[in-house]
Protein backbone atom coordinates (compact mmCIF):
# COMPACT_ATOMS: atom_id res chain seq x y z
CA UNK A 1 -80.25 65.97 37.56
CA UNK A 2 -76.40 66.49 37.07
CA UNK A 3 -75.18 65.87 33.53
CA UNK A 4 -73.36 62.23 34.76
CA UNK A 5 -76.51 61.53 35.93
CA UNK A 6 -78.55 62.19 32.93
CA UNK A 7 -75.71 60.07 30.92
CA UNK A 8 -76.42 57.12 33.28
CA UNK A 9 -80.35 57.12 33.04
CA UNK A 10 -79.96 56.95 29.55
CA UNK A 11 -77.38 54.39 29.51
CA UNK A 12 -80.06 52.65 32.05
CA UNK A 13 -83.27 53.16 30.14
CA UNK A 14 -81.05 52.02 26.58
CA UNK A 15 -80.90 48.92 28.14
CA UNK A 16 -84.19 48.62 28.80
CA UNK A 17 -83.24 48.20 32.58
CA UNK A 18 -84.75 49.14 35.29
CA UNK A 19 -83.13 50.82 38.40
CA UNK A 20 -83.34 47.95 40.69
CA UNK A 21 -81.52 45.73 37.80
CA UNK A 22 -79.13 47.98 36.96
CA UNK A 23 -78.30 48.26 41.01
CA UNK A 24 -78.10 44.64 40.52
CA UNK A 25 -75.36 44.58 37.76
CA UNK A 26 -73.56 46.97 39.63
CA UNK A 27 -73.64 45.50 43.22
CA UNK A 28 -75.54 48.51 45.05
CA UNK A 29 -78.89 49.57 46.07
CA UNK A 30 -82.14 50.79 43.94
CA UNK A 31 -81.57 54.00 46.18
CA UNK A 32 -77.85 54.42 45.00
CA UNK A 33 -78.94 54.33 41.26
CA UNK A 34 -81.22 56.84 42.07
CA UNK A 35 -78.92 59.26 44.27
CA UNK A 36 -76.94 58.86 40.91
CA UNK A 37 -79.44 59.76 38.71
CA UNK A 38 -80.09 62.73 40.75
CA UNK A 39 -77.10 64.21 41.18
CA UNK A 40 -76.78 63.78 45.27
């Protein structure tokens, strides 16, 4: 995990959100979240 993407599973998990709401709030996929998260 890249250092943006540890600053937005934080941000994520803060809010007590899981990945498929938080692709939901941001208008992508469950598997973008998670490319972020990961760094790829």
């Amino acid at each position: 995990m890249n250092q943006l993407g540890e600053k937005i599973a934080k941000k994520r998990k803060d809010l007590g959100m899981t990945q498929n709401e938080f692709a939901e709030k941001m208008s992508v996929t469950r598997q973008t979240v998670s490319r972020w998260e990961a760094g790829t």
